[in-house]
N, C-alpha and C. Protein backbone atom coordinates (compact mmCIF):
# COMPACT_ATOMS: atom_id res chain seq x y z
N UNK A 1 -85.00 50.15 -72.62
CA UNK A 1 -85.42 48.79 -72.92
C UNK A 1 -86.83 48.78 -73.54
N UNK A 2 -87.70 49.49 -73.03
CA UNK A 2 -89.06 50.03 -73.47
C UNK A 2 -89.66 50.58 -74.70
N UNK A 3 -88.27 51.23 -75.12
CA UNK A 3 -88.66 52.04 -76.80
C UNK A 3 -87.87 50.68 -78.02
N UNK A 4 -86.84 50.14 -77.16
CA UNK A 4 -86.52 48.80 -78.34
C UNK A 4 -87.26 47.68 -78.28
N UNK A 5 -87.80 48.02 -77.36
CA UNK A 5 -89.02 46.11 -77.40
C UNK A 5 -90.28 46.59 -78.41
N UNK A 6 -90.63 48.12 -78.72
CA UNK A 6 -91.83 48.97 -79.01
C UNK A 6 -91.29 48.73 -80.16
N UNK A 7 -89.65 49.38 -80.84
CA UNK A 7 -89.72 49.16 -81.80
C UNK A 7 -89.73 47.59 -82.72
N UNK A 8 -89.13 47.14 -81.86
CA UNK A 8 -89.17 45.66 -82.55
C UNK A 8 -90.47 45.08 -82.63
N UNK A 9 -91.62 45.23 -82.03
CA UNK A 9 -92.94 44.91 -82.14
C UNK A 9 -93.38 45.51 -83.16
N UNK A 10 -93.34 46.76 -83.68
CA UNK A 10 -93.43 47.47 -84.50
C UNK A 10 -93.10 46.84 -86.28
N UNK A 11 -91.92 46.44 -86.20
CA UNK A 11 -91.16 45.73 -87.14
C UNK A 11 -91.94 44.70 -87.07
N UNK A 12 -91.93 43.48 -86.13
CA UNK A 12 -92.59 42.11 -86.49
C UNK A 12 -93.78 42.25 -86.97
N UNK A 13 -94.95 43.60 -86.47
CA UNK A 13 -96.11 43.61 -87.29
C UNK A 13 -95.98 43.99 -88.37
N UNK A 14 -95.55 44.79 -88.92
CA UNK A 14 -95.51 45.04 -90.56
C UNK A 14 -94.95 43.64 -90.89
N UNK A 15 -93.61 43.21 -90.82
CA UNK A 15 -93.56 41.58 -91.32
C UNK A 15 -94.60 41.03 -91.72
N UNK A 16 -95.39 40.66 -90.17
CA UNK A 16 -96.49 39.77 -89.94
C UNK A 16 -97.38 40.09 -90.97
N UNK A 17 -97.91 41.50 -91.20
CA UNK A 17 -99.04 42.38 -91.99
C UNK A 17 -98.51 41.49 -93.69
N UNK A 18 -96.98 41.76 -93.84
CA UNK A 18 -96.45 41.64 -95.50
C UNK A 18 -96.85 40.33 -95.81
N UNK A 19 -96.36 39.13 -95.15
CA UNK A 19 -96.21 37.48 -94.76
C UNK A 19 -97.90 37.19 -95.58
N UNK A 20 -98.32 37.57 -94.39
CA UNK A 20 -99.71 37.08 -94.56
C UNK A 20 -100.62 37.97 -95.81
N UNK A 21 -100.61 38.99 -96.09
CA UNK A 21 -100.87 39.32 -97.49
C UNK A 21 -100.16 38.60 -98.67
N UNK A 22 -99.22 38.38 -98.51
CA UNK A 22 -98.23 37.47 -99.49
C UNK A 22 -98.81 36.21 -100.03
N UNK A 23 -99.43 35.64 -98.37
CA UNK A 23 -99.63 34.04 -99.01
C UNK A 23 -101.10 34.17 -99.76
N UNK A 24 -101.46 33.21 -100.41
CA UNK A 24 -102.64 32.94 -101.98
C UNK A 24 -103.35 32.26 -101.07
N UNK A 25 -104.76 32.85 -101.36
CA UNK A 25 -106.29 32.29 -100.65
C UNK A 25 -106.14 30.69 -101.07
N UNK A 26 -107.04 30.14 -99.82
CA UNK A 26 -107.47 28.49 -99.92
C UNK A 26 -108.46 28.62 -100.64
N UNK A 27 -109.81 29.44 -100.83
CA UNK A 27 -110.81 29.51 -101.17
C UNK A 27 -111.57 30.48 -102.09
N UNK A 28 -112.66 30.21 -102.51
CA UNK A 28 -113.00 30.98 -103.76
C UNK A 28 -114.73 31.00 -103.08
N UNK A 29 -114.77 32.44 -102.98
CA UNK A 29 -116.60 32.80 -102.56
C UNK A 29 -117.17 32.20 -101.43
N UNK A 30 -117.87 32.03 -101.15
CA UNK A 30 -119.23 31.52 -99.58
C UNK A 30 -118.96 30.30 -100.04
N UNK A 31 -119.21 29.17 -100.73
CA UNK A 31 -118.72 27.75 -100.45
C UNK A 31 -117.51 27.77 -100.30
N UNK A 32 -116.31 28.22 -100.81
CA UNK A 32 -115.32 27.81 -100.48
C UNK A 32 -114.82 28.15 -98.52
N UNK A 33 -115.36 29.12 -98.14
CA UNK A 33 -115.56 29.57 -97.02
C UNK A 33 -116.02 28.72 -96.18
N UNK A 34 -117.10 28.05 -96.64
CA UNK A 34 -117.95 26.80 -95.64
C UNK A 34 -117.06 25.38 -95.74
N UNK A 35 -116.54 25.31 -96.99
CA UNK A 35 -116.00 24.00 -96.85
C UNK A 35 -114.43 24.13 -97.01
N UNK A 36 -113.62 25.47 -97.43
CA UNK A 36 -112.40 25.58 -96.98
C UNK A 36 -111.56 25.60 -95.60
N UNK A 37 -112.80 25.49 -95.00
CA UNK A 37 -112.16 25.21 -93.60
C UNK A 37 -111.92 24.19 -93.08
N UNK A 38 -112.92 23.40 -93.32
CA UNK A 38 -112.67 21.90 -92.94
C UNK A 38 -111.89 20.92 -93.55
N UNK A 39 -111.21 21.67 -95.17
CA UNK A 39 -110.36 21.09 -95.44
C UNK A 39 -109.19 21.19 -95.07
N UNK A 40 -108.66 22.47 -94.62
CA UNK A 40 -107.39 23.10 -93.96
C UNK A 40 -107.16 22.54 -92.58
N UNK A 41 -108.79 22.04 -91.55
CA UNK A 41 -108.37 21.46 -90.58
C UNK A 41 -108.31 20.04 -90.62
N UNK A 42 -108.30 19.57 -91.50
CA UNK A 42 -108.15 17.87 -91.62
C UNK A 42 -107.27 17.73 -92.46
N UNK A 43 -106.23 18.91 -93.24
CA UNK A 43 -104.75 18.47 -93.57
C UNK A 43 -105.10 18.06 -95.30
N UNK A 44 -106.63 17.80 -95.76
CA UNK A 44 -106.31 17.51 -96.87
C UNK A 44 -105.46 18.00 -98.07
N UNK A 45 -105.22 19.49 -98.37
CA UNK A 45 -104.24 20.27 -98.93
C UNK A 45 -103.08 20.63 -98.11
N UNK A 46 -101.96 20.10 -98.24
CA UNK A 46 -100.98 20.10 -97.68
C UNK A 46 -100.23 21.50 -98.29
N UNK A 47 -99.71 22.37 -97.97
CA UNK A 47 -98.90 23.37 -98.79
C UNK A 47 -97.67 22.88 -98.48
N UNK A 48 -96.97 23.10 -99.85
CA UNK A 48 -95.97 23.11 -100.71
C UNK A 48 -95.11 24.45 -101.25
N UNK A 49 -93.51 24.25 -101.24
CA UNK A 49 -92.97 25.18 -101.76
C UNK A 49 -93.16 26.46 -100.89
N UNK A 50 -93.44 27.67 -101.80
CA UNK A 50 -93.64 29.09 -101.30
C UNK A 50 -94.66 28.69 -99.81
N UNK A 51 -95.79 28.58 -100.22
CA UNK A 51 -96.50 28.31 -99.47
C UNK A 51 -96.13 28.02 -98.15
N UNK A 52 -95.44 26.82 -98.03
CA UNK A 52 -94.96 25.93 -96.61
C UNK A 52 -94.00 27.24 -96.25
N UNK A 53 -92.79 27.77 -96.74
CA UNK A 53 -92.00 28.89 -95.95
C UNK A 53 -92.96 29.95 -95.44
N UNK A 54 -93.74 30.43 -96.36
CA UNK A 54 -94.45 31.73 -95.78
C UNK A 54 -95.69 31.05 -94.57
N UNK A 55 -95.91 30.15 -94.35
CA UNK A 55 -97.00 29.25 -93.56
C UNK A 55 -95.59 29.57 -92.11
N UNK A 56 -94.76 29.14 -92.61
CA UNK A 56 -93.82 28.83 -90.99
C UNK A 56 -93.08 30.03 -90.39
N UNK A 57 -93.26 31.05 -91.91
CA UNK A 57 -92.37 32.18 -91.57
C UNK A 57 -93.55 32.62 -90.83
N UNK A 58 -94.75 32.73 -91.42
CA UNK A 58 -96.52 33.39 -90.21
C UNK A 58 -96.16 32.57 -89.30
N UNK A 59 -95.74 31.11 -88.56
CA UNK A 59 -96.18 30.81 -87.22
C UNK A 59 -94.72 31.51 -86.49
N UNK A 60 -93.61 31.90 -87.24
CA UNK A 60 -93.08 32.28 -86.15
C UNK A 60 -93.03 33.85 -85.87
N UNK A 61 -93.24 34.54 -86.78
CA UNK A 61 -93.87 36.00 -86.56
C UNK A 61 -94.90 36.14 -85.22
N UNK A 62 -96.07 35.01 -85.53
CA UNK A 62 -96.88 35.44 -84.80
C UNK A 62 -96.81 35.21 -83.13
N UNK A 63 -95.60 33.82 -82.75
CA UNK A 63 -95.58 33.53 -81.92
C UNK A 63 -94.36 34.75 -80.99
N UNK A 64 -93.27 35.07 -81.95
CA UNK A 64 -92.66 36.51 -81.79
C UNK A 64 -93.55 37.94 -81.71
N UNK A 65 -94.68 37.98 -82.16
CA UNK A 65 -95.52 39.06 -81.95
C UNK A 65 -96.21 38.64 -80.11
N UNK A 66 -96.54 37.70 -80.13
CA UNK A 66 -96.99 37.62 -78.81
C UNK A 66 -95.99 37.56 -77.40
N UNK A 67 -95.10 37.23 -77.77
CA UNK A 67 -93.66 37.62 -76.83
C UNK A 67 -93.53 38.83 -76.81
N UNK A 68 -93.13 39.68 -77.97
CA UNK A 68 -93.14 40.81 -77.45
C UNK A 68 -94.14 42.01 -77.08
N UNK A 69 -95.25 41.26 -77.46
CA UNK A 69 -96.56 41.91 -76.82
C UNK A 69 -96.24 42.11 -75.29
N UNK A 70 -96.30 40.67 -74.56
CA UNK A 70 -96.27 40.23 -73.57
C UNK A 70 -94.77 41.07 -72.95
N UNK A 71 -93.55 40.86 -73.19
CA UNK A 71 -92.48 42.19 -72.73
C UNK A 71 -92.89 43.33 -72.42
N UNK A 72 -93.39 43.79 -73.68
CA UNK A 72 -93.78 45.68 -73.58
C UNK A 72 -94.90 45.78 -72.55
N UNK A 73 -95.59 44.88 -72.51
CA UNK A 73 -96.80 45.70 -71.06
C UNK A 73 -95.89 44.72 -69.62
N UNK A 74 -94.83 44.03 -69.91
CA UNK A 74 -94.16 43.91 -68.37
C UNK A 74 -93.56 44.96 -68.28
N UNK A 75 -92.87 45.49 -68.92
CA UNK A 75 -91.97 46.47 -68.59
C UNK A 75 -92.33 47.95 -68.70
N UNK A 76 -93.43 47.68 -69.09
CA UNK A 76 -94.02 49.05 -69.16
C UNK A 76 -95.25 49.58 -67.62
N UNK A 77 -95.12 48.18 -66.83
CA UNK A 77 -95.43 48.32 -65.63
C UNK A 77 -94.09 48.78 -64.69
């Protein structure tokens, strides 16, 4: 049970690693850095298209990376 939960963690991080290299920067240099954030947390650029799949395909990778984080050190007790 121990070496298939390892490998499947294994798998979702490279995913996770591809996903998120995939998706296209919000921002451009040190201002966009200071003020790309506060636009991403107040929703003003909404993503669209590519964007929105690879945005939902990252939240569920990541929330599957932390499940099976969380498996492999139960069972590895």
């Amino acid at each position: 049970m121990h070496a298939l939960l390892v490998t499947l963690l294994v798998i979702v991080s490279i995913a996770l690693i591809i996903v998120v290299l995939l998706q296209s920067g919000k921002s451009a240099g040190l201002s966009g850095a200071i003020s790309g954030g506060a636009e991403q947390l107040f929703g003003k650029q909404k993503a669209r298209g590519m964007d929105l799949i690879l945005q939902r395909i990252t939240i569920v990778l990541s929330v599957l990376f932390f499940v099976l984080t969380l498996l492999v050190t139960y069972f590895k007790l």
